[in-house]
Protein backbone atom coordinates (compact mmCIF):
# COMPACT_ATOMS: atom_id res chain seq x y z
CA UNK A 1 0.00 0.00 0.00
CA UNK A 2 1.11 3.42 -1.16
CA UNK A 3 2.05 5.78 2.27
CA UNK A 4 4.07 8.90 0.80
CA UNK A 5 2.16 10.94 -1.27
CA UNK A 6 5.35 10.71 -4.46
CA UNK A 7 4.22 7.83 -5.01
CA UNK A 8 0.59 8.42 -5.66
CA UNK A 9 0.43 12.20 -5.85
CA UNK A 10 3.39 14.54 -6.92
CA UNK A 11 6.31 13.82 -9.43
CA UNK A 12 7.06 13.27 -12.80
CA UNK A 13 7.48 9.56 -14.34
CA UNK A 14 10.62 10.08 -15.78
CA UNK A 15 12.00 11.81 -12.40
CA UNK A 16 10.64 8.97 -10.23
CA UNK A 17 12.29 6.20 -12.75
CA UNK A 18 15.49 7.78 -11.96
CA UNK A 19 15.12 7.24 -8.43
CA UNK A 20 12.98 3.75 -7.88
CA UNK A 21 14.66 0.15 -6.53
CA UNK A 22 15.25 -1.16 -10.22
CA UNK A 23 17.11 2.00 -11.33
CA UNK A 24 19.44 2.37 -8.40
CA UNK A 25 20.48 -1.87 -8.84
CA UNK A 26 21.07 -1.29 -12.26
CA UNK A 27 23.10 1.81 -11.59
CA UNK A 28 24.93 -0.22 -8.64
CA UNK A 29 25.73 -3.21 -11.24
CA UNK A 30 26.88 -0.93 -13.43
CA UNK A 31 29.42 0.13 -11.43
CA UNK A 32 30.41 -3.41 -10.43
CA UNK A 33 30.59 -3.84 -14.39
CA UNK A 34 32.89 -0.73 -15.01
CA UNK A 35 35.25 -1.97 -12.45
CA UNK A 36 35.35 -5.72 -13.24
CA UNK A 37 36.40 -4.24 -16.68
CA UNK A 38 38.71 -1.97 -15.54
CA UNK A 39 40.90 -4.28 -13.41
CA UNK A 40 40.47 -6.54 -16.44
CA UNK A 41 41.80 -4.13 -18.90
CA UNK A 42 45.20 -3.53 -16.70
CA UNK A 43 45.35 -7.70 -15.51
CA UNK A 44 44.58 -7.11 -12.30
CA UNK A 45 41.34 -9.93 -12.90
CA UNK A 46 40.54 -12.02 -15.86
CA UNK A 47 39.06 -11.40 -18.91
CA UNK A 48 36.70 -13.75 -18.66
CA UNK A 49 35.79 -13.10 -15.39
CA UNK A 50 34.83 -9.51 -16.33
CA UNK A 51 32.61 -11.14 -19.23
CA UNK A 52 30.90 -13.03 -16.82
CA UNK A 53 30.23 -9.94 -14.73
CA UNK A 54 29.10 -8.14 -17.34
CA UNK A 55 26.14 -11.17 -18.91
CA UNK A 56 25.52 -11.41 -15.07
CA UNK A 57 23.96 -8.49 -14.16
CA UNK A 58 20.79 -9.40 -16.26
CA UNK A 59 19.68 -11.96 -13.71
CA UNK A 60 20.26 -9.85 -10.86
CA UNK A 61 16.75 -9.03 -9.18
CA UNK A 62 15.42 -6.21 -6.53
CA UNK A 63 13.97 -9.33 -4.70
CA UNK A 64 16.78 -11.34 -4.76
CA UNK A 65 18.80 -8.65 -3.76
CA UNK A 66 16.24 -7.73 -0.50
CA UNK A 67 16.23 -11.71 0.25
CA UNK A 68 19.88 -11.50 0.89
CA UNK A 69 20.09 -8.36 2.60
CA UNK A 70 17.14 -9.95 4.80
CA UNK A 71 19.90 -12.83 5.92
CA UNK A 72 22.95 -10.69 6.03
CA UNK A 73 21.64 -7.14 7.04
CA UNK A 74 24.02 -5.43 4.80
CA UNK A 75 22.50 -3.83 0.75
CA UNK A 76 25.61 -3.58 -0.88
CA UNK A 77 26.76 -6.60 -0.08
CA UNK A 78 23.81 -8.10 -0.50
CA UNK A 79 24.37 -6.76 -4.54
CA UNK A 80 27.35 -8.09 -4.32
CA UNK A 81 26.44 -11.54 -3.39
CA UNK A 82 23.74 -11.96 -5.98
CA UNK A 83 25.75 -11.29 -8.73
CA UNK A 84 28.12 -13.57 -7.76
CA UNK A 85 25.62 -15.65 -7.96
CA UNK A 86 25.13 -15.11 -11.74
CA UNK A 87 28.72 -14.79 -12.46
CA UNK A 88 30.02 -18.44 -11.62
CA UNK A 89 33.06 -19.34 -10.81
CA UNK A 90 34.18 -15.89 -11.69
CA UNK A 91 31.76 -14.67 -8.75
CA UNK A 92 34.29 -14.06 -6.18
CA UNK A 93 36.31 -11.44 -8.49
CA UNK A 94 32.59 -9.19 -8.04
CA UNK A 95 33.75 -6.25 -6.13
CA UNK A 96 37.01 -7.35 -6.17
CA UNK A 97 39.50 -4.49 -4.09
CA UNK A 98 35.88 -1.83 -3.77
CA UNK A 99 34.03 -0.79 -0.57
CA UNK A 100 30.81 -0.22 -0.74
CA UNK A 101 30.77 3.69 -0.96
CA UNK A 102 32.90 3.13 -3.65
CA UNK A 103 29.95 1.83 -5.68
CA UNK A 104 27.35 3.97 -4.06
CA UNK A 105 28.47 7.61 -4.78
CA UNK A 106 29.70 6.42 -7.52
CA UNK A 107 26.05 4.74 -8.67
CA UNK A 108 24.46 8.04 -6.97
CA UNK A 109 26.32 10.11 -9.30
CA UNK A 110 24.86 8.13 -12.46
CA UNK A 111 21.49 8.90 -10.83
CA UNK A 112 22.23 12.93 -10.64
CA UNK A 113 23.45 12.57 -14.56
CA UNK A 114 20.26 10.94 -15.72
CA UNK A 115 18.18 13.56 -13.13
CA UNK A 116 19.28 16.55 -14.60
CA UNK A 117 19.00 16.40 -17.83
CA UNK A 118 15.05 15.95 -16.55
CA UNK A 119 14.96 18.95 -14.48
CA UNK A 120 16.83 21.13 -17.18
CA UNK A 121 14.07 20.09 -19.95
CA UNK A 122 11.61 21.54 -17.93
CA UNK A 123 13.32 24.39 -16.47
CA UNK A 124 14.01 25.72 -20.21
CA UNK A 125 10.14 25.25 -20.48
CA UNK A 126 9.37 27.25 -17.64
CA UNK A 127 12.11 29.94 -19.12
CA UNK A 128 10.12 29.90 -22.41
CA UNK A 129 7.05 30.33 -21.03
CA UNK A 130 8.09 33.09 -18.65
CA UNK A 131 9.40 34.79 -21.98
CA UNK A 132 6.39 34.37 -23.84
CA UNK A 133 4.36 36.33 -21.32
CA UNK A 134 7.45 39.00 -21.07
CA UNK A 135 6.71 39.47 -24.45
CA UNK A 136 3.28 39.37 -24.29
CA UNK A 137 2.60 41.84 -21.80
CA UNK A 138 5.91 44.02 -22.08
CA UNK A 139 2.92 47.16 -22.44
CA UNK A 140 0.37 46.07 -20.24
CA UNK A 141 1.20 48.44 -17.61
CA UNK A 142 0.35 47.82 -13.51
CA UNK A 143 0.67 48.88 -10.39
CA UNK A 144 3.94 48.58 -8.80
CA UNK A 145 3.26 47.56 -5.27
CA UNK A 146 5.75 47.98 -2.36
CA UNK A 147 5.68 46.87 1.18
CA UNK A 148 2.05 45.96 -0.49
CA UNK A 149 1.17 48.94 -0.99
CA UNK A 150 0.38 50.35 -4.41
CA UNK A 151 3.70 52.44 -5.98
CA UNK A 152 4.33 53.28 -9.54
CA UNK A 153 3.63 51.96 -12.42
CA UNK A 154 5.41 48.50 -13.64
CA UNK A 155 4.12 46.65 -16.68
CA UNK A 156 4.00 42.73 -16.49
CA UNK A 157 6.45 42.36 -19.14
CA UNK A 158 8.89 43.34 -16.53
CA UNK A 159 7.39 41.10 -13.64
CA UNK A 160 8.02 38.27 -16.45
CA UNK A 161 11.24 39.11 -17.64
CA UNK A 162 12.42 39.55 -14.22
CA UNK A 163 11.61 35.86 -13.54
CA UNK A 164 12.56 34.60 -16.65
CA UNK A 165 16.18 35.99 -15.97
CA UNK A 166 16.07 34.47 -12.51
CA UNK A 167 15.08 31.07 -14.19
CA UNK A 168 17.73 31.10 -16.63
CA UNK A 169 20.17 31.99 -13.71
CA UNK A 170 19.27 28.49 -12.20
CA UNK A 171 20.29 27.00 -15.47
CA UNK A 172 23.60 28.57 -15.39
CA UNK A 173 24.02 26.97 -11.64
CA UNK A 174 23.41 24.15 -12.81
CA UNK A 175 25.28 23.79 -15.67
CA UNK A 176 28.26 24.73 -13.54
CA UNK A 177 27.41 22.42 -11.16
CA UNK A 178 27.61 19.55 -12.75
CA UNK A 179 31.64 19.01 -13.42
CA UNK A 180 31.41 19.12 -9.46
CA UNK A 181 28.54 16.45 -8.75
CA UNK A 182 29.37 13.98 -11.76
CA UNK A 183 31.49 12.41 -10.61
CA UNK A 184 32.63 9.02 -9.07
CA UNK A 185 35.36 7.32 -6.61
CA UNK A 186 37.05 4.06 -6.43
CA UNK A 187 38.95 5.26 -3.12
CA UNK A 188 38.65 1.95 -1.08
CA UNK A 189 37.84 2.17 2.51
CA UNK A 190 39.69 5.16 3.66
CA UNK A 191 40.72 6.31 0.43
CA UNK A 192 44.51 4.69 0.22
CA UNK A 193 43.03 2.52 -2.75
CA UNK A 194 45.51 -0.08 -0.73
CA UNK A 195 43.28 -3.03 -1.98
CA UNK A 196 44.07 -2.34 -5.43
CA UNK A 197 47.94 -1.46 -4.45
CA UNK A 198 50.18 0.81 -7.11
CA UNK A 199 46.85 0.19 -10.03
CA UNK A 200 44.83 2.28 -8.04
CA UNK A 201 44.95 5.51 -9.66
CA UNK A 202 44.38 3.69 -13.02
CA UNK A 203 41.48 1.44 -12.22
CA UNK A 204 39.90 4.39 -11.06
CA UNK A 205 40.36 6.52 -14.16
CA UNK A 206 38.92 3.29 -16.39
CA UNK A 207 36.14 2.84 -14.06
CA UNK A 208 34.97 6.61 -14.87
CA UNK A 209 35.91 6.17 -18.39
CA UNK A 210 33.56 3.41 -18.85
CA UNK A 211 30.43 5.38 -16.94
CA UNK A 212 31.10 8.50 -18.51
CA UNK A 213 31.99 10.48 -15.14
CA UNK A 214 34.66 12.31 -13.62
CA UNK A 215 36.74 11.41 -10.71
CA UNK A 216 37.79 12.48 -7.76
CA UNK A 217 41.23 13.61 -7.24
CA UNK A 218 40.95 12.59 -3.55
CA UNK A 219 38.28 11.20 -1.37
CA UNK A 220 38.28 9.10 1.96
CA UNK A 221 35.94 6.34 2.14
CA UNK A 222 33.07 9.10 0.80
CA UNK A 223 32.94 11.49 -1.63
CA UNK A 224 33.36 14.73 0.41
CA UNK A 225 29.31 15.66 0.80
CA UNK A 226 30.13 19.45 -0.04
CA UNK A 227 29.85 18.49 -3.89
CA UNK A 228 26.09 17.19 -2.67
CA UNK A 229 25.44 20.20 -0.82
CA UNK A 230 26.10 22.08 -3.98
CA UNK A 231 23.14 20.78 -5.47
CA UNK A 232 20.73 20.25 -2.62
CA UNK A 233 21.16 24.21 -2.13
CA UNK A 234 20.55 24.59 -6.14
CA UNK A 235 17.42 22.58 -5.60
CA UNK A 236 16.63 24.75 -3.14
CA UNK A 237 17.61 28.05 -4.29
CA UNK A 238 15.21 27.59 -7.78
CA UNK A 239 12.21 26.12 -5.38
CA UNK A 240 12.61 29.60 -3.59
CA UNK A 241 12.22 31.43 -6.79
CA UNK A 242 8.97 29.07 -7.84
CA UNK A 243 7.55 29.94 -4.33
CA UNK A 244 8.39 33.37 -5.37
CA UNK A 245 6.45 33.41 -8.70
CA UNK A 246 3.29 31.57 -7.01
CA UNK A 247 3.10 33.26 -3.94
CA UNK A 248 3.05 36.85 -6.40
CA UNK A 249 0.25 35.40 -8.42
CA UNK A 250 -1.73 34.19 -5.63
CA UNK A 251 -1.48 37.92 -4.65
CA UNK A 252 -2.50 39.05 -7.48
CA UNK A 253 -5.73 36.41 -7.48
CA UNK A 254 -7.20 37.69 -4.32
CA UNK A 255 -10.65 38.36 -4.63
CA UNK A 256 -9.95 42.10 -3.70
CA UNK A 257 -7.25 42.38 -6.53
CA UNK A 258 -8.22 39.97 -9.07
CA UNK A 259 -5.39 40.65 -11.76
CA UNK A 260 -4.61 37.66 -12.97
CA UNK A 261 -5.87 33.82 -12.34
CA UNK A 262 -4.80 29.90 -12.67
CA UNK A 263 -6.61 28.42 -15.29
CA UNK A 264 -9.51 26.80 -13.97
CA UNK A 265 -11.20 23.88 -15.43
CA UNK A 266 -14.57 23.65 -16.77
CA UNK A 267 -15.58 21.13 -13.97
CA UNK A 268 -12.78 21.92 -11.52
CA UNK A 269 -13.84 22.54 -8.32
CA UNK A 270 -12.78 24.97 -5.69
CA UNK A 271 -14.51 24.24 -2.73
CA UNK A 272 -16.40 21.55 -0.53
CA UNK A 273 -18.76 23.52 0.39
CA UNK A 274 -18.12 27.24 -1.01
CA UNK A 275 -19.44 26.65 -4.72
CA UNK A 276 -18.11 29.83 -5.65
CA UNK A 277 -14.14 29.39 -5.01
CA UNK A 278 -11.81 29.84 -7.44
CA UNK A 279 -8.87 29.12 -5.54
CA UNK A 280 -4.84 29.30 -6.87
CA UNK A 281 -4.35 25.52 -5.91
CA UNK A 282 -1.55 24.97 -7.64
CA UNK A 283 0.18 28.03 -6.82
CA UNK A 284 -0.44 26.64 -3.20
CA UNK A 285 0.91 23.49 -4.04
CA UNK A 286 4.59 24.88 -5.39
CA UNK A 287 5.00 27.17 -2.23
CA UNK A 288 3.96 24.31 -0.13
CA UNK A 289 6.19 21.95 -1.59
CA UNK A 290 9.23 24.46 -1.67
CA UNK A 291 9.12 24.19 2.14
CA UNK A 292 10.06 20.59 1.67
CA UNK A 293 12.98 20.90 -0.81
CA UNK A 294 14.29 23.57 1.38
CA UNK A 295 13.98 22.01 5.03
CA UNK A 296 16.19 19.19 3.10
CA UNK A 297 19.31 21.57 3.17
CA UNK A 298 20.29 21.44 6.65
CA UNK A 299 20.37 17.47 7.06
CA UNK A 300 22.58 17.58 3.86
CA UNK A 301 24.96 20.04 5.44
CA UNK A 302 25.65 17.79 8.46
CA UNK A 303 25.92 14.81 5.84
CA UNK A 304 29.21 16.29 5.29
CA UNK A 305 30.14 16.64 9.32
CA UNK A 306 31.24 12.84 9.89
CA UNK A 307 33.30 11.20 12.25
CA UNK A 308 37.18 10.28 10.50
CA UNK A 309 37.07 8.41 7.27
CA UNK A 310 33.29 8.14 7.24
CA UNK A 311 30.67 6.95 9.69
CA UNK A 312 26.71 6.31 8.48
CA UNK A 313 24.83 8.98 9.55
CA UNK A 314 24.85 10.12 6.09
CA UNK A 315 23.10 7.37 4.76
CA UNK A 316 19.97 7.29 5.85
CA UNK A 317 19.12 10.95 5.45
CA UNK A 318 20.25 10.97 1.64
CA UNK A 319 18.04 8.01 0.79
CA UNK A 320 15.39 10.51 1.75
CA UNK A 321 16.74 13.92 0.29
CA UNK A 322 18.06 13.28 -2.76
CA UNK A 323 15.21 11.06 -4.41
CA UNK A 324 12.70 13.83 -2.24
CA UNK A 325 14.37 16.95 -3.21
CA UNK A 326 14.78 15.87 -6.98
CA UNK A 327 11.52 14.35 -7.50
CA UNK A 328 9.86 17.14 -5.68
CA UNK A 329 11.60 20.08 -7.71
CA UNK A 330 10.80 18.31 -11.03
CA UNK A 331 7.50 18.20 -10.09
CA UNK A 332 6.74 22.06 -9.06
CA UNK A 333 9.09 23.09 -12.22
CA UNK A 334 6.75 21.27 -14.39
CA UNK A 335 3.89 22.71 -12.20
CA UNK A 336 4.93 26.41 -12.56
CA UNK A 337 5.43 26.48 -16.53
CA UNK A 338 2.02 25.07 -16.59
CA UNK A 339 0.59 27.88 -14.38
CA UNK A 340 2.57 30.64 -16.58
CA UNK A 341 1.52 29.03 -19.58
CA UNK A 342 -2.32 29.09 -18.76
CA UNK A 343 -2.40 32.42 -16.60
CA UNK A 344 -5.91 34.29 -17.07
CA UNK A 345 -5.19 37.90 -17.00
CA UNK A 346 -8.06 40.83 -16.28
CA UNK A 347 -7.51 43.81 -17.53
CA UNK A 348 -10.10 45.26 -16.70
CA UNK A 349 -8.94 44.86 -13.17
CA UNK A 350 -5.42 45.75 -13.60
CA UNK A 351 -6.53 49.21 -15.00
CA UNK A 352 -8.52 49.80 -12.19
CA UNK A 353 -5.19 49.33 -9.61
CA UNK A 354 -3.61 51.15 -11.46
CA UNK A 355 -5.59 54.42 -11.03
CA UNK A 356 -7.33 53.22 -7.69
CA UNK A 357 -5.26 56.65 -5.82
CA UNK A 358 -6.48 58.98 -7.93
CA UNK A 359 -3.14 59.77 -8.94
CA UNK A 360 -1.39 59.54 -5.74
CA UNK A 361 0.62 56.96 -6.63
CA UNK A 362 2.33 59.50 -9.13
CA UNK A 363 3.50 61.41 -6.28
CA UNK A 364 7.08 60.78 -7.30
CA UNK A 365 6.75 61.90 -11.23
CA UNK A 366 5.13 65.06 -9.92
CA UNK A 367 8.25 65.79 -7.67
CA UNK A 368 10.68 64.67 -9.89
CA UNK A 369 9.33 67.32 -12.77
CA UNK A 370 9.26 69.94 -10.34
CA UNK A 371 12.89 69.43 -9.52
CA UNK A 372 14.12 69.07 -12.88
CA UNK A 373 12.56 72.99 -13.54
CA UNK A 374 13.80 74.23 -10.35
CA UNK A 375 11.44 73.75 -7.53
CA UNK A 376 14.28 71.53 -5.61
CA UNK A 377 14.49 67.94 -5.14
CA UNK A 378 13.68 68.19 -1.21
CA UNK A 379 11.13 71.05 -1.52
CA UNK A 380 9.26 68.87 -4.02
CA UNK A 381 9.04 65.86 -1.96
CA UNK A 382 7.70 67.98 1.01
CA UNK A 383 5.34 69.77 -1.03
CA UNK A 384 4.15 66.30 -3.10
CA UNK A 385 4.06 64.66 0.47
CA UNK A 386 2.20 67.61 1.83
CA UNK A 387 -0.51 67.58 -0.96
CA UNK A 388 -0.48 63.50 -1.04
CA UNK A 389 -1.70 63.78 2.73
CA UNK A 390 -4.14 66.12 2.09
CA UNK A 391 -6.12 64.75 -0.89
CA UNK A 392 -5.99 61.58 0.96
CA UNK A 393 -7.34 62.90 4.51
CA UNK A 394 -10.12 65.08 2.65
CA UNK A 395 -10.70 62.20 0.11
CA UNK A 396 -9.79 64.79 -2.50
CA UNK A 397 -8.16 64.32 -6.14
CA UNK A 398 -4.68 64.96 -6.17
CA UNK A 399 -4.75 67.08 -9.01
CA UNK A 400 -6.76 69.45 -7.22
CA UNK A 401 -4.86 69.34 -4.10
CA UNK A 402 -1.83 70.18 -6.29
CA UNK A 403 -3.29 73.08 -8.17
CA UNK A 404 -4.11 74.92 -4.96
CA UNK A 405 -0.91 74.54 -4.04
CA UNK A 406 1.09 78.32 -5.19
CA UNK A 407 4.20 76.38 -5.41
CA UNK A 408 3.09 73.47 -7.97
CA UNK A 409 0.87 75.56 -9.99
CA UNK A 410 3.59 78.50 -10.10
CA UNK A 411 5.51 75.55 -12.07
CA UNK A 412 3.33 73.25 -13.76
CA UNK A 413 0.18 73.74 -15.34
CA UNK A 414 -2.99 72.10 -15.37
CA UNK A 415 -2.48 69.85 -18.62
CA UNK A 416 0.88 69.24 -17.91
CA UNK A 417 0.00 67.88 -14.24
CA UNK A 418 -2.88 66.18 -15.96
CA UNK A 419 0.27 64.35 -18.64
CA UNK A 420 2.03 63.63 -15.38
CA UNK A 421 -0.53 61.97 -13.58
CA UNK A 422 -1.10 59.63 -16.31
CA UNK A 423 0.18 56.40 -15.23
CA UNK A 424 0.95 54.99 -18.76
CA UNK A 425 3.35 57.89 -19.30
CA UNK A 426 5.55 56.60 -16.13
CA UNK A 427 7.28 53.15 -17.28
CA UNK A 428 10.73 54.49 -17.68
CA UNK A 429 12.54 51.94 -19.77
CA UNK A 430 10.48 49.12 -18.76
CA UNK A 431 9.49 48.52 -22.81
CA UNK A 432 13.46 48.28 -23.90
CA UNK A 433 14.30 46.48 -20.68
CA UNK A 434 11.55 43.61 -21.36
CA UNK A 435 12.76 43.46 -25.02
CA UNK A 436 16.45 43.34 -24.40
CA UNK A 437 15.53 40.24 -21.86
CA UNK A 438 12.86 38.67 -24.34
CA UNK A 439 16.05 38.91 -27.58
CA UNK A 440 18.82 37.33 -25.07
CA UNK A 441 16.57 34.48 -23.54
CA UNK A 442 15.14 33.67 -27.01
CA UNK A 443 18.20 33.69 -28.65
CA UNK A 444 19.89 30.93 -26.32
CA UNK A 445 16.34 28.76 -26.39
């Protein structure tokens, strides 16, 4: 019977392939393979034996594997013994001069090459779609909200491009990550490589050769967890910027603003008992989730704090994080670009924000045209402030308020306060900005 809710409710196929019993075994023969080859290749074992490795590892089972582990209380060699089992009388060259990290960081690190490749297919989705909408709405111009509070103007081209940069940041991490991560150890149990004697150095390199990864230059039993780190924090770091995204538009869908909206299915409902709910569910579910993928950071920083040449309190923990915090992440990724793809927009609404102050909001491009004819910077604020209080305490327009006012009107006129206080005139470079981000982010899609 299911119990964790990845298996019956979030993640991605593909993503939960990577990290299932079948897929780790094969991973872990694999190794086994690339090293019976190796220490073939140099003489070290026969040929024949590695041959026999190699056909052997299609007979290997999860359940024969568990049965063994059930007698002996130990997985790897529990792998191990099973297939010797398939290899013959070559069995007892299976592992020959490993320990067992030795094939688990090093199977781990196939897992994080097959992973991310996943997570990067949908993460240039969600950059796409994030663009799209830049471009989209690079002139539909908003309220700017601060300390949530209405400000300036923005436009939601910016909002997009802003978060399509951010995205495509993540990309970059991880692309630079991955020299750091992909790679695997044949170290032995403190990392002399003693077991394999002068050969060490070069049964490592073959091993890595065959599996396509790099290698450590030094290790003790473990690779040194700071590489894992690396990428828990990534997984982290781009979960914070999906919570981000969601918790904005879930802003922005309160009933009170109503700017934008998740799609909402014909027969979706929102509510048990409140027919009329429309609520930003998934939205809801990303920052929820996020608060897993992040709480996994700390346990993986004290994965690296252990005792001498290793000690296992960093394996149980990372049989939880890393198929968690990978499975998870894939799955809001995937769950964002499908929000920004399908994001209702009212504008209707958003022109109402925009112009709900009566102009107060435009405060700052009043003061800053007084100052540029004269008035003074500070004078301008205090008089803008002065007037801003006012037409708000009297529930007054704040053109009016402004015309009164000897100093204002001595400097601007009516029409030209009227130009001012037009929101749409007050973007700045907001237009080129979106465009620059919408030609760079296009051109490396």
């Amino acid at each position: 019977m299911a119990i964790h809710p990845i298996e019956y409710r979030y993640g991605t196929p593909e993503m939960k392939t990577v990290w299932d019993e079948k897929t780790k075994l094969k991973k872990m023969l694999k190794v086994e393979v690339a090293l019976a080859k190796a220490e073939a290749d140099i003489g070290l074992i026969p040929k024949e034996a590695a041959d026999k490795i190699s056909s052997g590892i299609k007979k290997v089972s999860v359940d024969r594997v568990k049965e063994i582990e059930d007698e002996i209380s130990h997985d790897i060699m529990a792998v191990v013994l099973s297939l010797s089992e398939q290899s013959g009388k070559y069995g007892e060259w299976v592992h020959f001069g490993a320990t067992s990290n030795d094939i688990i960081d090093t199977s781990l690190a196939l897992q994080f090459k097959e992973a991310i490749p996943i997570l990067e297919e949908k993460m240039i989705r969600l950059r796409s779609a994030l663009v799209d909408q830049a471009d989209a709405h690079k002139e539909t111009v908003c309220a700017g909200r601060t300390h949530g509070q209405i400000g300036i103007p923005t436009t939601f081209g910016l909002k997009f491009a802003i978060w399509a940069e951010e995205v495509d940041r993540h990309i970059e991490r991880l692309s630079q990550i991955k020299p750091r991560i992909l790679v695997g150890k044949m170290s032995g149990a403190v990392g002399t490589q003693a077991a394999f004697g002068e050969l060490g150095i070069e049964i490592e390199q073959k091993v890595m050769e065959y599996l396509g990864l790099g290698v450590t230059s030094v290790s003790n039993q473990i690779i040194q967890r700071d590489r894992h780190i690396e990428f828990v924090m990534f997984m982290a770091n781009l979960a914070t910027t999906l919570d981000k995204i969601c918790i904005e538009i879930r802003t922005l869908q309160r009933t009170e603003i109503g700017e934008v909206q998740e799609f909402f299915g014909k027969k979706q409902v929102g509510s048990s008992t409140m027919p009329h709910k429309r609520n930003p569910i998934k939205s809801e579910q990303v920052s929820g989730l996020a608060r897993i993928i992040r709480s996994h950071v700390q346990a993986e920083f004290l994965n690296n704090t252990l005792w001498d040449e290793r000690d296992l309190t960093n394996s149980s923990p990372e049989r939880i994080i890393f198929p968690e915090a990978c499975i998870l992440t894939d799955h809001i990724v995937k769950l964002t670009a499908g929000i920004i793809e399908n994001l209702q927009f009212y504008p209707e609404n958003i022109k109402k924000n925009l112009n709900l102050l009566g102009g107060l909001n435009m405060a700052e491009a009043v003061m800053i045209e007084l100052a540029r004819r004269g008035f003074g910077r500070q004078k301008a604020h205090e008089v803008c402030r002065d007037c801003a209080m006012k037409a708000s305490k009297e529930d007054r327009g704040f053109l009016d308020v402004l015309l009164e006012n000897g100093g204002v009107s001595k400097y601007l006129t009516k029409d030209e306060l009227e130009g001012i206080l037009n929101p749409y005139n007050y973007i700045g470079t907001a237009f080129r900005k979106v465009e620059s981000v919408v030609e760079r982010l296009r051109g490396e899609g």
